[in-house]
Structure formats: structure tokens, C-alpha cells
C-alpha atoms as a PDB file:
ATOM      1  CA  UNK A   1     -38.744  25.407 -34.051  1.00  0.00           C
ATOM      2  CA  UNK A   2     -36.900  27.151 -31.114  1.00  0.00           C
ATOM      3  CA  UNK A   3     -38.017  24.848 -28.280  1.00  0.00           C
ATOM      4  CA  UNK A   4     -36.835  21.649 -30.706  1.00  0.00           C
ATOM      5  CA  UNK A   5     -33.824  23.080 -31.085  1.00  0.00           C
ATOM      6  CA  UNK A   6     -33.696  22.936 -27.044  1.00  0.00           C
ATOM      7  CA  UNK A   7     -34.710  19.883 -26.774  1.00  0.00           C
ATOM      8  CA  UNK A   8     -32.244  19.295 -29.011  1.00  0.00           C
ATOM      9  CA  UNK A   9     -29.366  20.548 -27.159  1.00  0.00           C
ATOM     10  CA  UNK A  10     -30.710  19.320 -24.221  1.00  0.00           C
ATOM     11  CA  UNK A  11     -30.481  16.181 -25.075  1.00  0.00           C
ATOM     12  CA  UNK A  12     -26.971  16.264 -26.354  1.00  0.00           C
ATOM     13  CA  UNK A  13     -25.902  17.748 -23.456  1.00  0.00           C
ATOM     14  CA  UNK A  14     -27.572  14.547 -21.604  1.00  0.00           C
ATOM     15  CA  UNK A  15     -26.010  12.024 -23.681  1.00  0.00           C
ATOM     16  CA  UNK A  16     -22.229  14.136 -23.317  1.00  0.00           C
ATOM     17  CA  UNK A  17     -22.727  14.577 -19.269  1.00  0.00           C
ATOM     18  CA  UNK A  18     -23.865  10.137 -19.397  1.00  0.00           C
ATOM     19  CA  UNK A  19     -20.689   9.221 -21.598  1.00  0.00           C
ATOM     20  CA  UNK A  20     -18.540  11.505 -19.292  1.00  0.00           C
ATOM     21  CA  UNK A  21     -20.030   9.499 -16.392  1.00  0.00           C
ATOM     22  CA  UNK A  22     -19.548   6.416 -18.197  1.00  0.00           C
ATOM     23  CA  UNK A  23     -15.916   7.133 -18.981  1.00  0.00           C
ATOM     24  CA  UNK A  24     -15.101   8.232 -15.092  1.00  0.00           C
ATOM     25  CA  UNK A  25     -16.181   4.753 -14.373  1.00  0.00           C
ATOM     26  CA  UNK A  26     -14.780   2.658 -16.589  1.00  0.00           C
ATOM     27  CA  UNK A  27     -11.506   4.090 -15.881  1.00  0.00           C
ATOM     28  CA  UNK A  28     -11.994   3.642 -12.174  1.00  0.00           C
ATOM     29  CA  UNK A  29     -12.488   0.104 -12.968  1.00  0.00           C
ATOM     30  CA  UNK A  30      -9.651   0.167 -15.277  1.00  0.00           C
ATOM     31  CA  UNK A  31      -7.616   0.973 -12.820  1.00  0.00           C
ATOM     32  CA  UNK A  32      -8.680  -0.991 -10.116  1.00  0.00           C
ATOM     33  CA  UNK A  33      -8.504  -3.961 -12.531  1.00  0.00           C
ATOM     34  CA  UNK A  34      -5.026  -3.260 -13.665  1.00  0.00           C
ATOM     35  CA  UNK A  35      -3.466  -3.364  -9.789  1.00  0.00           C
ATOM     36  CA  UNK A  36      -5.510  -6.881  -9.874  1.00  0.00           C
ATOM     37  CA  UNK A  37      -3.742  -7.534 -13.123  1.00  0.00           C
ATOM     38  CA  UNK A  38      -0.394  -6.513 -12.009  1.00  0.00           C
ATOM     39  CA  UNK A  39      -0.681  -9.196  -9.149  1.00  0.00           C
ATOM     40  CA  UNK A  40      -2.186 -11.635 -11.016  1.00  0.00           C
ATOM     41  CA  UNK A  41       1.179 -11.441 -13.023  1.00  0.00           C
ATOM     42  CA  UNK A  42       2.950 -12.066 -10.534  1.00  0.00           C
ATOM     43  CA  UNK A  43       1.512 -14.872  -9.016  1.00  0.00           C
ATOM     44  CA  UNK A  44       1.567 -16.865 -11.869  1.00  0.00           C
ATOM     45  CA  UNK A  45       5.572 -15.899 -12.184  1.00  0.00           C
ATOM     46  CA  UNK A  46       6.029 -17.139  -8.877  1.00  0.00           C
ATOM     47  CA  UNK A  47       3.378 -20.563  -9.403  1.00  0.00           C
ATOM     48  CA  UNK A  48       5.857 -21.199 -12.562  1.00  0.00           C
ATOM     49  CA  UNK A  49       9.266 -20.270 -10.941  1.00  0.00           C
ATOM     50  CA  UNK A  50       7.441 -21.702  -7.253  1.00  0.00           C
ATOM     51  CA  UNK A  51       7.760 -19.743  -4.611  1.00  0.00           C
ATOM     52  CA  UNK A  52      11.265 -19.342  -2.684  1.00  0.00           C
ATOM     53  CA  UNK A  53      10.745 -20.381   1.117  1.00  0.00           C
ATOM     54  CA  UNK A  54      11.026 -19.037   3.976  1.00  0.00           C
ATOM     55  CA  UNK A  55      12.619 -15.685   3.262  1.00  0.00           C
ATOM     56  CA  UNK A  56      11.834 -12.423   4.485  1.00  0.00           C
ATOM     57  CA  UNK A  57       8.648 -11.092   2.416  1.00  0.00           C
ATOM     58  CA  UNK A  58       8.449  -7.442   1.228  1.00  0.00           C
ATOM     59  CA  UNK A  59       5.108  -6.920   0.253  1.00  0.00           C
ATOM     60  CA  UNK A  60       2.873  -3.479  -0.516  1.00  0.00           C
ATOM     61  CA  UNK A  61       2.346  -0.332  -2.750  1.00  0.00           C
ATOM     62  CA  UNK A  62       5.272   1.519  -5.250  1.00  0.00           C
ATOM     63  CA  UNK A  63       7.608   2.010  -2.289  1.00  0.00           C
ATOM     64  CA  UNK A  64       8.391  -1.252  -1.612  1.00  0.00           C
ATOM     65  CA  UNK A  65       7.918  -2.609  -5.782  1.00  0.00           C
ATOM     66  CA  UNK A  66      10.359   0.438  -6.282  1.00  0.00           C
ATOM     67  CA  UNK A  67      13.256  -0.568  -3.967  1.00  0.00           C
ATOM     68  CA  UNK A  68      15.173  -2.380  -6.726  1.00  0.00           C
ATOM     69  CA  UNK A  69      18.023  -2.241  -4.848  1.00  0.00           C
ATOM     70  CA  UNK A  70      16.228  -4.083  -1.613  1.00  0.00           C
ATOM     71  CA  UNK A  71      17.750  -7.400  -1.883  1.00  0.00           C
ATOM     72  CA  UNK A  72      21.715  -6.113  -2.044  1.00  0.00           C
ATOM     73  CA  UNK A  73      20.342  -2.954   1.111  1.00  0.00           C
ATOM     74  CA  UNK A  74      18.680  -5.657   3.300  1.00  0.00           C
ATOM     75  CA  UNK A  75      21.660  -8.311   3.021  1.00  0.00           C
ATOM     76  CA  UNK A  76      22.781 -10.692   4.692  1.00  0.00           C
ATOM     77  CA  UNK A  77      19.239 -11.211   4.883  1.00  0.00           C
ATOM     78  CA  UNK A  78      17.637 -13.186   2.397  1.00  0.00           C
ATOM     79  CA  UNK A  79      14.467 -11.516   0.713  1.00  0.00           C
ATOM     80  CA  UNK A  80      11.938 -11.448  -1.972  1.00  0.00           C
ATOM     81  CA  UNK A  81      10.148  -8.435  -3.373  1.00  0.00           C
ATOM     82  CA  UNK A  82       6.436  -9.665  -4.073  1.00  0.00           C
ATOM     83  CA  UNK A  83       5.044  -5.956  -3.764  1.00  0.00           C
ATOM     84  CA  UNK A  84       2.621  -4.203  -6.477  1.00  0.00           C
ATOM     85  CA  UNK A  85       2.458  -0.698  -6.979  1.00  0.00           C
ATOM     86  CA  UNK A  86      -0.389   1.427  -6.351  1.00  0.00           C
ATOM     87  CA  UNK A  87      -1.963  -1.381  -4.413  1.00  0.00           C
ATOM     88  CA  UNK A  88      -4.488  -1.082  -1.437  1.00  0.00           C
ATOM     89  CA  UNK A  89      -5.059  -2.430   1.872  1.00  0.00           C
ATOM     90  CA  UNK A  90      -7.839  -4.717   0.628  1.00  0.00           C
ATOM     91  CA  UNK A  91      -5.895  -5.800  -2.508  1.00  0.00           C
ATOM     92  CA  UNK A  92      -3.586  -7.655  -0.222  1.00  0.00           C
ATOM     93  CA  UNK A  93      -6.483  -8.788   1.476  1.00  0.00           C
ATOM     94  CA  UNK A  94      -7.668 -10.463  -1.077  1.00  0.00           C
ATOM     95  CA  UNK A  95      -4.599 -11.715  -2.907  1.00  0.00           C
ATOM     96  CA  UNK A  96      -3.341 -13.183   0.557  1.00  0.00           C
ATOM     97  CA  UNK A  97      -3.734 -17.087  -0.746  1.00  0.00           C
ATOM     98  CA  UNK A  98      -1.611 -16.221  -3.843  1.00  0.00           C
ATOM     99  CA  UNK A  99       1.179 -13.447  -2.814  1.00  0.00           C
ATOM    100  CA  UNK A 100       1.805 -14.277   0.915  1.00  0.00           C
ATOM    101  CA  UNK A 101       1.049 -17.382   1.996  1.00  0.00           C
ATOM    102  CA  UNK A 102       2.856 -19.726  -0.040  1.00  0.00           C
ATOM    103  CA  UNK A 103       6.155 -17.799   1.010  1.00  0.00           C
ATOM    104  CA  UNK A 104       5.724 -18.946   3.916  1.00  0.00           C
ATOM    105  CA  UNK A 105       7.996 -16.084   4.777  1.00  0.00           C
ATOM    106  CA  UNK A 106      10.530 -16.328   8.207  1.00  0.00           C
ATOM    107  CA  UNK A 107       9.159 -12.418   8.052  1.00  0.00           C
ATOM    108  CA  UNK A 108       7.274  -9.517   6.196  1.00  0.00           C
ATOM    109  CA  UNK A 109       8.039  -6.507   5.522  1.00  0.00           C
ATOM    110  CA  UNK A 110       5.490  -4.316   4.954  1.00  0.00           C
ATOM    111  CA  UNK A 111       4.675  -0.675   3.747  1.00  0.00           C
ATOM    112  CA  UNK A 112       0.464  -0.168   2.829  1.00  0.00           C
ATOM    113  CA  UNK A 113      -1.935   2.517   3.119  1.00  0.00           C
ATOM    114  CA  UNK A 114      -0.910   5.775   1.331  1.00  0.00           C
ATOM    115  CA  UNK A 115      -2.745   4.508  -1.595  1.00  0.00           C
ATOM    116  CA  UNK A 116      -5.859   4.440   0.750  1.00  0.00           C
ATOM    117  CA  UNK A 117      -5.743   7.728   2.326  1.00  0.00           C
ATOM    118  CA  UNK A 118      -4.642   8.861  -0.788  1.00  0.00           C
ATOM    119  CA  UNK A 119      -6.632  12.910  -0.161  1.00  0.00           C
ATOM    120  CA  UNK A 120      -9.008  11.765  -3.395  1.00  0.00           C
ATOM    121  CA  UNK A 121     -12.640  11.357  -3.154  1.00  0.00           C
ATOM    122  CA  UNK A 122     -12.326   7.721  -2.338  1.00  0.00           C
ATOM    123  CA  UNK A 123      -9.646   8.532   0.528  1.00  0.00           C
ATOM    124  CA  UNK A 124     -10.158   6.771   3.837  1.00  0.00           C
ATOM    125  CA  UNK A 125      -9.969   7.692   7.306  1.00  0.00           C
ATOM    126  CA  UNK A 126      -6.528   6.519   9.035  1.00  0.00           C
ATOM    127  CA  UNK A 127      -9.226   4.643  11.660  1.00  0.00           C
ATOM    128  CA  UNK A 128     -10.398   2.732   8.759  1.00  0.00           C
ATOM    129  CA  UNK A 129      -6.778   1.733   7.332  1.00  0.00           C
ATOM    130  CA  UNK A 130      -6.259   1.031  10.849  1.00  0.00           C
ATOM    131  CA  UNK A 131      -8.749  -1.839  11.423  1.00  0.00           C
ATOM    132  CA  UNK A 132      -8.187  -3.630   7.918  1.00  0.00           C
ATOM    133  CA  UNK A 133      -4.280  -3.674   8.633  1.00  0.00           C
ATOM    134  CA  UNK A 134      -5.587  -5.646  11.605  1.00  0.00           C
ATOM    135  CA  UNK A 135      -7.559  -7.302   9.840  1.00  0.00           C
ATOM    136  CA  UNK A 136      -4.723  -8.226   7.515  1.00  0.00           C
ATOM    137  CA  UNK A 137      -2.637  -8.815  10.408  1.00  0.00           C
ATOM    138  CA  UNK A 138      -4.789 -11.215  11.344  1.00  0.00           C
ATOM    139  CA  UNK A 139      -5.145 -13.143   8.211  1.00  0.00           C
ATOM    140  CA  UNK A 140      -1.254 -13.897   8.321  1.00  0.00           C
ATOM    141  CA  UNK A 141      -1.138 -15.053  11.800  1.00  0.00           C
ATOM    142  CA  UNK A 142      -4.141 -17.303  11.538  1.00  0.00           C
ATOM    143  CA  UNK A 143      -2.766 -19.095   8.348  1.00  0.00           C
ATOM    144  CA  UNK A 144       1.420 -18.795   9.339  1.00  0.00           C
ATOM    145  CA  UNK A 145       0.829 -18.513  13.126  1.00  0.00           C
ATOM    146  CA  UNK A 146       4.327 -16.514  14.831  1.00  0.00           C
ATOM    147  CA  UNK A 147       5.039 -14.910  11.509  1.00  0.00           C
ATOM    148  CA  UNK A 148       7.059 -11.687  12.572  1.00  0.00           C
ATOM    149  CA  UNK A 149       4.770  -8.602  10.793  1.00  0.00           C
ATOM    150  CA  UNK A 150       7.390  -5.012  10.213  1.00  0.00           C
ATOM    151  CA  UNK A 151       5.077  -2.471   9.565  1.00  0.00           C
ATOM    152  CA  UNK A 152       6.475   0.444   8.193  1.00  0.00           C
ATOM    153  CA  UNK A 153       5.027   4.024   8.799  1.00  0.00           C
ATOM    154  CA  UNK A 154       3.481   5.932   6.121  1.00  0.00           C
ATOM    155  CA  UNK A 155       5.025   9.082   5.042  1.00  0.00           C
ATOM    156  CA  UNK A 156       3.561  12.394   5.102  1.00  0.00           C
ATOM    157  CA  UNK A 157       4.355  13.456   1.241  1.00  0.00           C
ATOM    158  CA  UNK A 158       3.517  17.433   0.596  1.00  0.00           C
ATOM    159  CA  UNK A 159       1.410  16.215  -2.079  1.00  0.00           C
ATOM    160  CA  UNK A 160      -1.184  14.777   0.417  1.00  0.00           C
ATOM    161  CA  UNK A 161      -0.916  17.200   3.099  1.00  0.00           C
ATOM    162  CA  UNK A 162      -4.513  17.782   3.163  1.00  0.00           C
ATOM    163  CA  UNK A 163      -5.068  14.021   5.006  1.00  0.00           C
ATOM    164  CA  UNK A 164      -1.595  14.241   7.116  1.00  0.00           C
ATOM    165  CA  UNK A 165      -3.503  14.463  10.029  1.00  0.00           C
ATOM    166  CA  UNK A 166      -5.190  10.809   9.054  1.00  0.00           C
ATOM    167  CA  UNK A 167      -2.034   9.673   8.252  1.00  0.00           C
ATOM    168  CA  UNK A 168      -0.792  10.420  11.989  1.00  0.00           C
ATOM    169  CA  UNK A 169      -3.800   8.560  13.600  1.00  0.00           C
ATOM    170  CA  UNK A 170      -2.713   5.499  11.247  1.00  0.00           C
ATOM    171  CA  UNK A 171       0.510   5.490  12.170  1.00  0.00           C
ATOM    172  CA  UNK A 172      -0.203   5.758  16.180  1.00  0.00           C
ATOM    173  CA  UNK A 173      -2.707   3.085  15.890  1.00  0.00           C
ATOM    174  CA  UNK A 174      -0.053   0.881  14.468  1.00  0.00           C
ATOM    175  CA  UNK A 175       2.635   1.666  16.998  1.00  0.00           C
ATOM    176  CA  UNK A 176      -0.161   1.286  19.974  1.00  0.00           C
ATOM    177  CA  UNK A 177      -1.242  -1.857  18.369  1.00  0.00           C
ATOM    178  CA  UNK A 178       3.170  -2.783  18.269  1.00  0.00           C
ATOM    179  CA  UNK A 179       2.849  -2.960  21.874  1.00  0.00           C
ATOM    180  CA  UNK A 180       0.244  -4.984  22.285  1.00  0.00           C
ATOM    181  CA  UNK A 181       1.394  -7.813  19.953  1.00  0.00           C
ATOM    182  CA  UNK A 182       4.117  -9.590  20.591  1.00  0.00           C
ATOM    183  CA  UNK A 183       4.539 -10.440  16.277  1.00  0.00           C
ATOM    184  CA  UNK A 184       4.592  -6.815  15.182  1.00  0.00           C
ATOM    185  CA  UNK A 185       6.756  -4.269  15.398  1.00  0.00           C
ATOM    186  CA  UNK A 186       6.592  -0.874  13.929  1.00  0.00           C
ATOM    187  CA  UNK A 187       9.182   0.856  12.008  1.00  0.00           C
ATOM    188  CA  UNK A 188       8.665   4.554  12.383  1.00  0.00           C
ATOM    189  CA  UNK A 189      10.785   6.351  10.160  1.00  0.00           C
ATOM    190  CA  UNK A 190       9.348   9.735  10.447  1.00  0.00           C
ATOM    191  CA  UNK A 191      12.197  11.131  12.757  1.00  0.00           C
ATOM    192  CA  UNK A 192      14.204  10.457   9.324  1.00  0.00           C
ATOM    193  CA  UNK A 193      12.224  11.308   6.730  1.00  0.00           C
ATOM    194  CA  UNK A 194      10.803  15.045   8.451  1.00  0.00           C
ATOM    195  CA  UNK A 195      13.077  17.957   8.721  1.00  0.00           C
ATOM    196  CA  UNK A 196      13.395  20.336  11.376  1.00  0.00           C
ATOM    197  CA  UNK A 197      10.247  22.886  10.073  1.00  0.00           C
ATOM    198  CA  UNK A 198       7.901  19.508  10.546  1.00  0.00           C
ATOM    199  CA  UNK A 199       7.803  19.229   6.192  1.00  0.00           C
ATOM    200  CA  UNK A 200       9.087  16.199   4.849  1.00  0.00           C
ATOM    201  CA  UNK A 201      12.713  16.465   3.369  1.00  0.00           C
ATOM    202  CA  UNK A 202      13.220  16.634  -0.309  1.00  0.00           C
ATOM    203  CA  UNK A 203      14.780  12.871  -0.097  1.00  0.00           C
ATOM    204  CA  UNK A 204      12.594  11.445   2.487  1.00  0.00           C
ATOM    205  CA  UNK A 205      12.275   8.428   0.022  1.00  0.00           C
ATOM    206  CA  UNK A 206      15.352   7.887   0.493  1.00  0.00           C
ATOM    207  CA  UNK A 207      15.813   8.640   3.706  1.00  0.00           C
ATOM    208  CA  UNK A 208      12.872   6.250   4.325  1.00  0.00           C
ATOM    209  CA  UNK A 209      14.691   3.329   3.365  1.00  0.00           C
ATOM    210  CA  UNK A 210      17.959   4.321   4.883  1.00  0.00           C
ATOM    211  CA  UNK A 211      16.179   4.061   8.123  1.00  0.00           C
ATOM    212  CA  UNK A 212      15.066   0.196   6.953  1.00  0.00           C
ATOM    213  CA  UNK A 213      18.348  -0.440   6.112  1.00  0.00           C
ATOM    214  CA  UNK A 214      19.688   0.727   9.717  1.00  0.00           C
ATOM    215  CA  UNK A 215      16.976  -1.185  11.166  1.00  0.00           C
ATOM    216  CA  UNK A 216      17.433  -4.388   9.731  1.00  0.00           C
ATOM    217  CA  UNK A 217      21.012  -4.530  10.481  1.00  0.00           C
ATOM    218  CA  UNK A 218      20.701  -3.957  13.916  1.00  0.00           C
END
């Protein structure tokens, strides 16, 4: 009677630790599904409304989709906001054909990658984020060859301290890779966004975009 009882409670404890599995991956797929769904949305807005031309194209994670006030900050320019938040490197990768080629944008402006080294078991080394921002890079040029590329650096927020250092060697491999091509140029707004004891300021946000702002109008 007392080793059924085990079994018993074996087996429910089998079944709880499968459906706890089974939940952990469903959401992960939930969520990953939802950032697909979220720029699924808006390519069909833009296929209905078609796509303004030629502007300059912001594009990447909740930094950029946040920055309601972009258009009016980044004038006289002319812009569009196309970005998604909590979007990856390789979302963009594989949405280019809907949410960045047919702008056919005179620029882009673009912030990506703190949503890959995000300090969570699926984070990613700032190597890795290097080489498919290349990658990306390359995608543009190949289908809108000359295409100016304004990468913006990623920001060291306290929250994911424990991968700043990853951060960093994203961030220099973008502004080493600046020099070499003649269609990128990185934006490094750290300077702004860090305060004198090296932490980042409590409006580095902010401060972030000021220093877009400053840039654009020069």
C-alpha cells in the first residue's frame, strides 16, 4: 500500500514537473510568435497604406517603437518609424523583404541588440550580435546598394549589468566595423547616456535620444 502510494506521488510529481516544462515552452513560443505578430501587423498596415518612399527608416527594438515623438525630434528630416518592440537581431533578418526593403529608405536608423544580449539564459555573446548585424548589414546593401546604415550603440542599463562587458565588445565591433565601411556610421551615445561614476544616468533614455537629435542636425 505504501510503495503505491509512491508511485503514486511519483508520478504526479512527473506529470506537474512535464506540464511546467510544457508551459515554459509554450510561452517561449508565445512570445517569440507575438514579436512575429507585432510585425506582421505592421506590414500589412504599410502593404494597405503602401509604403512612403524614400525617407529615412527607423527600424529596431522598444527604443526606437517608443520614440513617439521621433518624427517632430528628427525634423526637417523626413522619417518613418517601422520599429517593433522587443524584437531581435534575426527578427529583422527575417522580416527584411516586408519592413525594410520596400522603403526603399534615403537612410536607416537603427538601434538592435539589447534584446539579444538580454543577461537571460538565451543571451548572446556581443561577438555573436556582432556578425549577424553584419550580416544584416549586408542584406540591405545587397538589395538597396549605397543605403547609408546609423547604427546606434546599445546602452548599458543597470538592469543588465551582468553582460555590460558583452555589450562593450558589440559596440567596438560596430565602431571598428564604421571605419571600414564607407555606408555606416556609428552613433555612440555612451559619453551621454554614462555619468561620471561609469553607471548609466537615471535619464540615459533620454539622454540617448538627445544625442540622436544633436546628431542628426548636424
Amino acid at each position: 500500500m505504501k510503495e503505491k502510494r509512491i508511485k503514486s506521488i511519483l508520478r504526479e510529481v512527473c506529470l506537474a514537473v512535464v506540464a511546467a516544462l510544457l508551459c515554459v515552452a509554450l510561452l517561449f513560443a508565445a512570445v517569440k510568435n507575438y514579436r512575429q505578430l507585432q510585425m506582421t501587423f505592421k506590414t500589412i498596415r504599410y502593404s494597405v497604406q503602401e509604403y512612403p518612399q524614400g525617407e529615412v527608416l527607423l527600424i529596431g527594438s522598444s527604443f526606437m517603437e517608443y520614440w513617439e515623438s521621433s518624427e517632430a525630434d528628427l525634423g526637417p528630416l523626413h522619417t518613418v518609424n517601422a520599429a517593433v518592440a522587443g524584437t531581435r537581431v534575426a527578427d529583422w533578418k527575417n522580416n527584411f523583404s516586408n519592413l525594410v526593403e520596400p522603403f526603399h529608405p534615403s537612410a536607416i536608423l537603427f538601434y538592435m541588440g539589447t534584446n539579444d544580449i538580454n543577461g537571460e539564459a538565451d543571451s548572446k555573446s556581443g561577438e555573436a550580435v556582432a556578425k549577424e548585424l553584419e550580416e544584416f548589414f549586408d542584406m540591405v546593401w545587397d538589395a538597396l546598394p549605397g543605403t547609408p546604415i546609423y547604427y546606434i550603440s546599445l546602452t548599458y542599463s543597470p538592469e543588465r549589468e551582468s553582460v555590460w562587458d558583452e555589450l562593450e565588445i558589440c559596440n567596438n565591433r560596430m565602431a571598428q566595423l564604421a571605419q571600414e565601411q564607407e555606408n555606416l556610421t556609428f552613433i555612440d551615445c555612451t559619453s551621454v547616456v554614462m555619468g561620471e561614476d561609469g553607471r548609466p544616468k537615471p535619464e540615459s533614455i533620454i539622454g540617448q535620444r538627445y544625442c540622436l537629435m544633436n546628431f542628426c542636425c548636424i
